[in-house]
Protein backbone atom coordinates (compact mmCIF):
# COMPACT_ATOMS: atom_id res chain seq x y z
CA UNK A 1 -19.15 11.95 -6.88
CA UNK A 2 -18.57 15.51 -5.89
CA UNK A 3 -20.83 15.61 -3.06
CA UNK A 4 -19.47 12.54 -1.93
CA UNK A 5 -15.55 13.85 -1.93
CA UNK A 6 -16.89 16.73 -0.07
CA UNK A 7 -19.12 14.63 2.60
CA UNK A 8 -16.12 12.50 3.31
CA UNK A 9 -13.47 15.25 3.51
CA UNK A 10 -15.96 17.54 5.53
CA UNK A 11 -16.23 13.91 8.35
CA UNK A 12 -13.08 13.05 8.85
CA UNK A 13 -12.08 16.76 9.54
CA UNK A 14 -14.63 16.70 12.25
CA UNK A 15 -13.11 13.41 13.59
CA UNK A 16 -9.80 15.27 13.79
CA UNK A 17 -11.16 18.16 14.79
CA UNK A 18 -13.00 16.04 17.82
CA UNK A 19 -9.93 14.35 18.45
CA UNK A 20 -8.09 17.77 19.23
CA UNK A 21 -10.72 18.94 21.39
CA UNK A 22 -10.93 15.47 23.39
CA UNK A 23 -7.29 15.89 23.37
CA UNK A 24 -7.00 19.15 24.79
CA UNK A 25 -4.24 19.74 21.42
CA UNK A 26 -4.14 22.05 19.30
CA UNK A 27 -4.34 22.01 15.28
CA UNK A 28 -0.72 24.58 15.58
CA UNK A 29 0.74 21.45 17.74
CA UNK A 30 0.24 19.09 14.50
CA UNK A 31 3.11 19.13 12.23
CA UNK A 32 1.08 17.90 9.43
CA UNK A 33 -2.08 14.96 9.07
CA UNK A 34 -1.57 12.05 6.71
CA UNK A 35 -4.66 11.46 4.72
CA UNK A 36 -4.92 8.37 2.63
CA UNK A 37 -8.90 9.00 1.78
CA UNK A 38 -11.32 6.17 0.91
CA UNK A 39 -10.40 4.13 -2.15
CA UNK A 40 -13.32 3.95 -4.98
CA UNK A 41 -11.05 2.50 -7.69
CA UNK A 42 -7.76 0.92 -7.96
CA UNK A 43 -6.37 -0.37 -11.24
CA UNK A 44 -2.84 -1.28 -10.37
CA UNK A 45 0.58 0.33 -12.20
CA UNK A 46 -2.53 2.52 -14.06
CA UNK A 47 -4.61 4.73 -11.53
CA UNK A 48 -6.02 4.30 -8.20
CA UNK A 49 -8.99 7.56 -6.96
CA UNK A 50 -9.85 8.24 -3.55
CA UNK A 51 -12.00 10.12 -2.40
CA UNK A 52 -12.02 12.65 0.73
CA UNK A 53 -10.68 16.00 -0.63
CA UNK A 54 -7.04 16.63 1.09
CA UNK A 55 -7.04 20.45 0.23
CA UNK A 56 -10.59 20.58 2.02
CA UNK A 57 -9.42 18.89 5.27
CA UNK A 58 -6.62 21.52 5.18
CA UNK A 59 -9.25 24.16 5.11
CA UNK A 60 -11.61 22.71 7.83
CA UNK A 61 -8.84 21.79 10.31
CA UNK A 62 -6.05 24.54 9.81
CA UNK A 63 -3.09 22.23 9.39
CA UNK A 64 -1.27 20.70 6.70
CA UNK A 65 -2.21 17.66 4.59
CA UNK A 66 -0.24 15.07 2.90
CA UNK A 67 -2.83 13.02 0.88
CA UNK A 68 -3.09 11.26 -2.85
CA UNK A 69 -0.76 8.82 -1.73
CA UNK A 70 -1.08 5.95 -4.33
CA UNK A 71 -1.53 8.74 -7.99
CA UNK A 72 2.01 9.83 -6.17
CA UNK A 73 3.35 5.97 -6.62
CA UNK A 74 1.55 5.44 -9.76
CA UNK A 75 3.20 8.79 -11.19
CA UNK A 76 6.50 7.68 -10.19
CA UNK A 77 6.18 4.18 -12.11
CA UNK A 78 4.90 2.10 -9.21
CA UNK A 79 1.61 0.18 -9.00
CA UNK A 80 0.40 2.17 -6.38
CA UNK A 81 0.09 -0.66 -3.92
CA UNK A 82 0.73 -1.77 -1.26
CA UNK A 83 2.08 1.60 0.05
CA UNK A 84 3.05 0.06 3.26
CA UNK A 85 6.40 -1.37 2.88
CA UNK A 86 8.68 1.42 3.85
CA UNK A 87 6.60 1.48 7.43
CA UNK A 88 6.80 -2.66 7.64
CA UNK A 89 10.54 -2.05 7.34
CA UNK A 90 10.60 0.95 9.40
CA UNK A 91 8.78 -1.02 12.44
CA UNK A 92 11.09 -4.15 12.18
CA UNK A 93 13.54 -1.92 12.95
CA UNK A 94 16.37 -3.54 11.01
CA UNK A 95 15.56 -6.62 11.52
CA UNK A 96 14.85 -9.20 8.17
CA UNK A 97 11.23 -10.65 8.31
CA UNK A 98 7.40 -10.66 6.62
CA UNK A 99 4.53 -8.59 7.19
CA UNK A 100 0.94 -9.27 5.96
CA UNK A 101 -1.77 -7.37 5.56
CA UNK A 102 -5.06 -8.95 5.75
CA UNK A 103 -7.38 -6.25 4.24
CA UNK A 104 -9.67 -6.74 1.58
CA UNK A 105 -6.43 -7.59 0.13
CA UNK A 106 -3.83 -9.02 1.53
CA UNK A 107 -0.39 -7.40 0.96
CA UNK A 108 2.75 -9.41 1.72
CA UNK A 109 5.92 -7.04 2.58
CA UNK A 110 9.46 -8.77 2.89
CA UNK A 111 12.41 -7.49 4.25
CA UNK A 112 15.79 -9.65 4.03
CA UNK A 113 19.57 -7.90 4.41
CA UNK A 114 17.74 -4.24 4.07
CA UNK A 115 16.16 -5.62 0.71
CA UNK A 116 12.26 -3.94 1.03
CA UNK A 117 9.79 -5.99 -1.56
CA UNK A 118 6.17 -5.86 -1.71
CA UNK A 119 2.84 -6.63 -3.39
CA UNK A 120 -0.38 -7.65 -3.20
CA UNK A 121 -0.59 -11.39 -2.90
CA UNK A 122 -4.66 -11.64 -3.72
CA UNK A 123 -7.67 -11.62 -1.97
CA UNK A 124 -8.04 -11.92 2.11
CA UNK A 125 -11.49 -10.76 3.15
CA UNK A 126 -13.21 -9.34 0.31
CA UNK A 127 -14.13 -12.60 -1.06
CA UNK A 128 -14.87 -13.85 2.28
CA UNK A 129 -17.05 -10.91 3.59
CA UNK A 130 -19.34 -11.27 0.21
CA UNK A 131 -19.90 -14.59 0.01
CA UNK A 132 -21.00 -15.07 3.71
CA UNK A 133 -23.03 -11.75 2.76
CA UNK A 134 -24.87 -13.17 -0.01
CA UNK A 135 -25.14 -16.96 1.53
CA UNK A 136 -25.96 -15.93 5.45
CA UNK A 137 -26.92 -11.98 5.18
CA UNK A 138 -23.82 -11.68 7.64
CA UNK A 139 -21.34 -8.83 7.34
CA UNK A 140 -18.48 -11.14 8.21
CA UNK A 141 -17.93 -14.03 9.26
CA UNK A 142 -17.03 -13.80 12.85
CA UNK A 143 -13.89 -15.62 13.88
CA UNK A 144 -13.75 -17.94 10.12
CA UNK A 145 -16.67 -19.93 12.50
CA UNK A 146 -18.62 -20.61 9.62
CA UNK A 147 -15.98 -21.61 7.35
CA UNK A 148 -14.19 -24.17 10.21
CA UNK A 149 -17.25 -26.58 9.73
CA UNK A 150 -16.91 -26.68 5.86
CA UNK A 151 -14.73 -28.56 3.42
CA UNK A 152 -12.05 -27.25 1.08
CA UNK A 153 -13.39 -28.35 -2.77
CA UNK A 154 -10.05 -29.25 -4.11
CA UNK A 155 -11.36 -28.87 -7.71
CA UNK A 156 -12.65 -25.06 -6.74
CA UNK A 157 -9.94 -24.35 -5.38
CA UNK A 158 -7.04 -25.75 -7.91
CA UNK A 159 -8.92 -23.54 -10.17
CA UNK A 160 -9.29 -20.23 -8.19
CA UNK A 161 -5.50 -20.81 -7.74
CA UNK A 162 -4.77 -20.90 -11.57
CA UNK A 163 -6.23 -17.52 -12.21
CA UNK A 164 -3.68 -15.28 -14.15
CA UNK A 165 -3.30 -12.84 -11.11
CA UNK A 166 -1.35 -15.57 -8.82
CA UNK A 167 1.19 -16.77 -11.43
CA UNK A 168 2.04 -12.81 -11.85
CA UNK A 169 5.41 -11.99 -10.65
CA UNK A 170 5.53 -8.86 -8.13
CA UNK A 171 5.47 -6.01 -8.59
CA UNK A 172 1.78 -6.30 -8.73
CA UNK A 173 -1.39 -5.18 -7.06
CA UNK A 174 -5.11 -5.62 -7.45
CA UNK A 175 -8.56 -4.56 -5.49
CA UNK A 176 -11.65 -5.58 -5.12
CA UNK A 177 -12.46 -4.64 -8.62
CA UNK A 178 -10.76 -7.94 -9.86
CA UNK A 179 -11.51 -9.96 -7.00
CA UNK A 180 -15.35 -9.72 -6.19
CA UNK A 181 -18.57 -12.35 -6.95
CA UNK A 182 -18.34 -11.69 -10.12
CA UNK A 183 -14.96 -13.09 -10.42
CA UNK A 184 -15.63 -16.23 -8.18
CA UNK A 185 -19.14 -17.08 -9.89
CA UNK A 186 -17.59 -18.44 -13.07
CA UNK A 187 -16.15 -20.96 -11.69
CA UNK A 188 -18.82 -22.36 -9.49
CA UNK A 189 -20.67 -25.42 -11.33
CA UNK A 190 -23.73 -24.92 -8.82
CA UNK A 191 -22.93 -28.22 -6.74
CA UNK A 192 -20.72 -26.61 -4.23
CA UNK A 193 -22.28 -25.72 -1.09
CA UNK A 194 -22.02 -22.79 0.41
CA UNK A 195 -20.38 -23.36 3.54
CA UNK A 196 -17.81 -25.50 1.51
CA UNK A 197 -17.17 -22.27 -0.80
CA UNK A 198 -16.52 -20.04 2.41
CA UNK A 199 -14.16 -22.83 3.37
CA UNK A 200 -12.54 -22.83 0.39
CA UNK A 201 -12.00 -18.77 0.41
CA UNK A 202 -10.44 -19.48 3.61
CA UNK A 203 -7.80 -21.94 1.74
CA UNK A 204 -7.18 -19.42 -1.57
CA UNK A 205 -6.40 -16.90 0.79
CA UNK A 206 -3.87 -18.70 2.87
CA UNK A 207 -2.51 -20.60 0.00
CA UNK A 208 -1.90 -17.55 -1.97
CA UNK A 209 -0.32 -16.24 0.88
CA UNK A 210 1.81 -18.90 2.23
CA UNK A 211 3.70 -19.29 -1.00
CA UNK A 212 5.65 -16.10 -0.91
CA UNK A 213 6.77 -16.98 2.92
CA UNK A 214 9.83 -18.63 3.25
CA UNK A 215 10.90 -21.09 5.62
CA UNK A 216 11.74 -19.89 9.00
CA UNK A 217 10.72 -16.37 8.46
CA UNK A 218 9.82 -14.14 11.20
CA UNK A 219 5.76 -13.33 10.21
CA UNK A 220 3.96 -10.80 11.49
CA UNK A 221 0.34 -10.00 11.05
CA UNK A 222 -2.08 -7.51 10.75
CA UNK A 223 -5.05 -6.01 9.44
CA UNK A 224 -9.13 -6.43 10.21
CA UNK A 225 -8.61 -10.66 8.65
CA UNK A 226 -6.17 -11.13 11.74
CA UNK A 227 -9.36 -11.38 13.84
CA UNK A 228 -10.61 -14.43 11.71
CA UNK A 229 -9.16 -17.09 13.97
CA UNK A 230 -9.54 -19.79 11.70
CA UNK A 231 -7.34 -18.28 8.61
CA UNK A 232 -4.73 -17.36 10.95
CA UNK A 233 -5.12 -21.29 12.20
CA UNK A 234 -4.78 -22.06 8.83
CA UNK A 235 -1.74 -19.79 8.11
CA UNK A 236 0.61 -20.90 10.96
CA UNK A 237 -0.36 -24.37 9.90
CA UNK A 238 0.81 -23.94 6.16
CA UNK A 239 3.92 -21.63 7.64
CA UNK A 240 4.98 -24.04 10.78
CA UNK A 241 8.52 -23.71 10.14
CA UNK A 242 8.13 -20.02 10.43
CA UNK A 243 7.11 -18.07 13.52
CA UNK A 244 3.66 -16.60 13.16
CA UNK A 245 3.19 -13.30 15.66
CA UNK A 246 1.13 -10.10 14.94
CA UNK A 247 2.15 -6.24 14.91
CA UNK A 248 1.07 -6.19 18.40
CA UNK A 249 4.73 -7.77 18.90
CA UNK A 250 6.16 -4.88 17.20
CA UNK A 251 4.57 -1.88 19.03
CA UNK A 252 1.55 -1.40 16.85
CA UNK A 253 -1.77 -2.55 17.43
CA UNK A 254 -3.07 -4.62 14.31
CA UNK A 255 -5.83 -2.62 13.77
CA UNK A 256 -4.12 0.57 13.55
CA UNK A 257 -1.01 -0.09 11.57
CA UNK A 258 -2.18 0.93 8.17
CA UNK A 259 -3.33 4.63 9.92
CA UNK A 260 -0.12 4.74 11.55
CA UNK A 261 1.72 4.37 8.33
CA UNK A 262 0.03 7.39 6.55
CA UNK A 263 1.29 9.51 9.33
CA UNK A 264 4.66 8.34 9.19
CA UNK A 265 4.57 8.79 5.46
CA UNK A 266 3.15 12.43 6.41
CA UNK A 267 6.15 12.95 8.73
CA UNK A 268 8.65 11.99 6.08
CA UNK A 269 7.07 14.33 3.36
CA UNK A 270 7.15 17.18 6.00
CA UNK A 271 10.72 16.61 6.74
CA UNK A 272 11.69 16.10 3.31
CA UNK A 273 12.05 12.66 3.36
CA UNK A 274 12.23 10.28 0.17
CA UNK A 275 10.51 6.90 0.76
CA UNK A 276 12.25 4.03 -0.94
């Protein structure tokens, strides 16, 4: 484990490092770098480790590092996810609306007359990503392709829907360490097939999303599941009173908006900032 906080730590210095030098910048230019690490474990409201040593990057890159984001959140009573709320509020820019997050997990924020809640609603392409994995020895399933020419399995999926986790109130978060295989296999009777499991993924994920929208919001997505046509098709269809757009309409590229938010988080702590 060691080893591996040091191997991590050690490469994204030289990506920052690289990034300087392709930049022509240099490391006394940078105020400070926001470094959220790789996540190994997250046990909501109780701990959450990441590795890729913060001190270390310091050392390698001469500038300062904010890092060990979500112990921070945790230590202050929070679940230590989703961290992103204060930068979904900070890039609607007043303005009420929703902002999902279609990670592994997806992570619902809501803003409405300067109110900021958010949590993690469930799964979004963890589930997804493994089952095509284990069924078609794909690493994703490009564009929800696969899952389009399936069929939802009601029963499956009124039962995935019952688990505990989605009749939680918020605050609450989770990880793949709840939502994985071995999760899902329990409730497969072996009749299923697969293409009609992937399907239903699809479904869970948009379903357990959808519920927390409310009707005529202003929805914005992002996040790597944003490029899975057919569960955004299947989210503006369950939200068609609401207008579905992406962070693109709001300045940030839906790819990048989770890095972005670490270094706005970085540029409060360095100006003394609280986040609320």
């Amino acid at each position: 484990m060691a080893d591996i906080d040091v191997q991590v730590a050690q490469f994204f210095s030289d990506a920052v490092n690289d990034l300087l030098a392709a930049s022509n910048v240099s490391a006394t230019d940078i105020k400070a770098i926001g470094s959220h690490g790789q996540t190994i474990f997250h046990q909501g409201g109780k701990y959450s480790m990441q590795i890729g040593h913060g001190a270390l990057i310091a050392e390698c890159t001469g500038i300062a590092v904010v890092s060990d984001f979500r112990m921070n959140d945790v230590a202050a009573s929070g679940q230590g996810a989703p961290l992103t709320p204060a930068y979904h509020q900070y890039l609607l820019k007043g303005k009420d609306g929703v902002v999902v997050n279609l990670g592994g997990i997806a992570n619902l924020t809501q803003v409405a007359s300067g109110i900021v809640t958010g949590f993690d609603t469930g799964p979004a392409n963890t589930l997804l990503d493994n089952w095509v994995k284990k069924s078609k020895q794909l690493d994703y399933d490009r564009d929800g392709i696969w899952a389009r020419s399936g069929l939802v399995d009601e029963h499956l999926l009124a039962a995935l829907l019952a688990d505990d986790y989605f009749q939680k109130s918020a605050p609450k978060s989770t990880g793949p360490e709840y939502f994985n295989l071995e999760w899902l296999e329990p409730y497969l009777t072996g009749d299923e097939t697969d293409v009609d499991v992937q399907r239903t993924l699809v479904e869970l994920t948009a379903m357990s999303i959808s519920k927390h929208i409310s009707k005529g919001a202003d929805v914005y997505l992002c996040g790597g599941g944003v490029h899975n046509l057919f569960l955004a098709e299947r989210l503006a269809y369950l939200n068609r009173h609401s207008e579905i757009a992406t962070t693109n309409d709001l300045g940030i590229h839906v790819d990048y908006v989770e890095a972005a938010a670490f270094g706005f988080f970085a540029k409060q702590t360095a100006f003394a900032r609280a986040l609320r």
